[in-house]
Protein backbone atom coordinates (compact mmCIF):
# COMPACT_ATOMS: atom_id res chain seq x y z
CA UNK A 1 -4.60 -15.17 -0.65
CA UNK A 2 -7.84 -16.20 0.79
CA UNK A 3 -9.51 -12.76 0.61
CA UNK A 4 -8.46 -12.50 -2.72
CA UNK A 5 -9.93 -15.84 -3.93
CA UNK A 6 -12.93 -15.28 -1.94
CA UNK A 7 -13.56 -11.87 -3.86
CA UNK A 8 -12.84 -13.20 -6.78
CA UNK A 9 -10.00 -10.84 -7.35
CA UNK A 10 -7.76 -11.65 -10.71
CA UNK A 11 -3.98 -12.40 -8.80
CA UNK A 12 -0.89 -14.55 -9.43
CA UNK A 13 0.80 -15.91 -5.93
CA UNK A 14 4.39 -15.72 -6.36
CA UNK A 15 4.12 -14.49 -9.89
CA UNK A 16 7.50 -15.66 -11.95
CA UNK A 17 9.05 -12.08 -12.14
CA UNK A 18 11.85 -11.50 -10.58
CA UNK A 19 13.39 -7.83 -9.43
CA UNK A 20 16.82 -7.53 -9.87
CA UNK A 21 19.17 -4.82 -7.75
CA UNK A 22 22.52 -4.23 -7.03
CA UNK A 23 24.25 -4.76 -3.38
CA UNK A 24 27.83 -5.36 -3.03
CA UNK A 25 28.76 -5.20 -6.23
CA UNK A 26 26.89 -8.06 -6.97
CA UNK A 27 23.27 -8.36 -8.51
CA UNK A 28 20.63 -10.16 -6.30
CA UNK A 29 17.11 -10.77 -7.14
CA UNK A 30 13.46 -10.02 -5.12
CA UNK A 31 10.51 -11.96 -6.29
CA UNK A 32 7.43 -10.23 -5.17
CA UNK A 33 4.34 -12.30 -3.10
CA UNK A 34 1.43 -10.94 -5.60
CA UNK A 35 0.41 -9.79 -9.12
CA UNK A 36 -2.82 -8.30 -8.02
CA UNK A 37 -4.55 -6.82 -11.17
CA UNK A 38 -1.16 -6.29 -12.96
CA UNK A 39 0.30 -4.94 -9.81
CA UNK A 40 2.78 -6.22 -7.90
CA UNK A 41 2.01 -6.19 -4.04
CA UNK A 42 4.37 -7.60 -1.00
CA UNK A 43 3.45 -8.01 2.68
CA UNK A 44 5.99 -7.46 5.09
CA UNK A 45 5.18 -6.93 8.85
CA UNK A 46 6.26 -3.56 10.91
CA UNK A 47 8.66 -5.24 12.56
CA UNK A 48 10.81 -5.46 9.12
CA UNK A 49 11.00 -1.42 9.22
CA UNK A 50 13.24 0.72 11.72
CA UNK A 51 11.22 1.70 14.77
CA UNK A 52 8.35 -0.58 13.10
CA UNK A 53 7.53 2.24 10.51
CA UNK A 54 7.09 1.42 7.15
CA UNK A 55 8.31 5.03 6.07
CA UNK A 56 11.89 4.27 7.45
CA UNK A 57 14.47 1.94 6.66
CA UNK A 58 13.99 -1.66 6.01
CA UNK A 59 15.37 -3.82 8.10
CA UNK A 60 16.12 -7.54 9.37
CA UNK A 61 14.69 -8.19 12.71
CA UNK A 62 15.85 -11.62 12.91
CA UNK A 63 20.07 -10.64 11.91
CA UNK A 64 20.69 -6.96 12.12
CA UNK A 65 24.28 -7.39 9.89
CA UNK A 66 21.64 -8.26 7.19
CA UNK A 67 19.61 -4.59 7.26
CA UNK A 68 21.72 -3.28 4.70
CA UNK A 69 20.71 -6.09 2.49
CA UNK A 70 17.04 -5.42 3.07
CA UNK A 71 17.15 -1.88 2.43
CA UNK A 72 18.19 -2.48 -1.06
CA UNK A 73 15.76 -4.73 -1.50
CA UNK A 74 13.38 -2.03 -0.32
CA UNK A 75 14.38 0.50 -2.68
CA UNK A 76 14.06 -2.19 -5.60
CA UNK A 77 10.56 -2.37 -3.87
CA UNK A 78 9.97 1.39 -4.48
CA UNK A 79 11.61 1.63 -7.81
CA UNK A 80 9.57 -1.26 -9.49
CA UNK A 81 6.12 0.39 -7.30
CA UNK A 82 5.85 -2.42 -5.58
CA UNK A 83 2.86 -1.82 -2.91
CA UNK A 84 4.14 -2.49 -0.08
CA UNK A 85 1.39 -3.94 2.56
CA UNK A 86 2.06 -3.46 6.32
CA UNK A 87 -1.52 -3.82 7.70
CA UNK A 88 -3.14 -6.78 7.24
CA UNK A 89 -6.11 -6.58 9.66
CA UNK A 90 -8.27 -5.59 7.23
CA UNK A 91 -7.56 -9.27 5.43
CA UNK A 92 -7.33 -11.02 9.16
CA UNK A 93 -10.39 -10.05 10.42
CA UNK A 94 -12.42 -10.65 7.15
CA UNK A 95 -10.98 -14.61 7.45
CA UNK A 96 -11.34 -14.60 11.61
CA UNK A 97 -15.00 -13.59 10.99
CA UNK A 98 -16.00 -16.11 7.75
CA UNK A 99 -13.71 -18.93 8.52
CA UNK A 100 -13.44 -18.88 12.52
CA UNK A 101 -10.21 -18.38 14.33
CA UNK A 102 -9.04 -21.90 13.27
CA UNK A 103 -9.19 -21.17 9.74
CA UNK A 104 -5.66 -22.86 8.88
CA UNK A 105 -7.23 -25.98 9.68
CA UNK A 106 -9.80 -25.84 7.09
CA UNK A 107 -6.84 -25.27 4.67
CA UNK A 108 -4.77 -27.42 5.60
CA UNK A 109 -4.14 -30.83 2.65
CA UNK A 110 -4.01 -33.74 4.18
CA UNK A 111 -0.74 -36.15 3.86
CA UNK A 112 -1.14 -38.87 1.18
CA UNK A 113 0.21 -42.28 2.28
């Protein structure tokens, strides 16, 4: 988000488009993070892919009964050509050098009384 706004890159943050698939018999919905230049885009770490690589199956670290859940998701991923971003260094270190380490702080709103 912040690299984006910083380089003045046209994007929608949880753009209002929703990805429907099939699982179970029953009809669930993704909702991508980005519309980057009319594309859609999603960041998901390694460790949401088996053996941490994003050219296997997607998976649910966190509940393993849920990985067939995720895979579908995945392939509604690859049939809508959703880019699917699983390296994000390129974005951390960009922040970590302009903004400092602490850069969440900077961020952060402040609570209204």
């Amino acid at each position: 988000y912040i690299w984006l706004k910083d380089n003045n890159i046209p994007f929608t943050y949880h753009p209002d488009i929703k990805l429907s698939f099939n699982f179970n018999y029953e009809i669930k919905h993704y909702e991508p993070d980005f519309l980057v230049n009319q594309k859609l885009v999603e960041i998901k770490g390694k460790q949401f892919f088996l053996d941490k690589d994003p050219n296997k199956r997607m998976i649910c670290s966190y509940d393993r009964t849920k990985d067939d859940l995720y895979e579908a998701k995945h392939q509604c991923m690859i049939q809508n050509n959703v880019k699917i971003i699983t390296d994000i260094t390129e974005y951390e270190n960009y922040i970590n050098e302009k903004y400092g380490l602490n850069y969440l702080i900077q961020f952060k709103k402040e609570k209204k009384d």
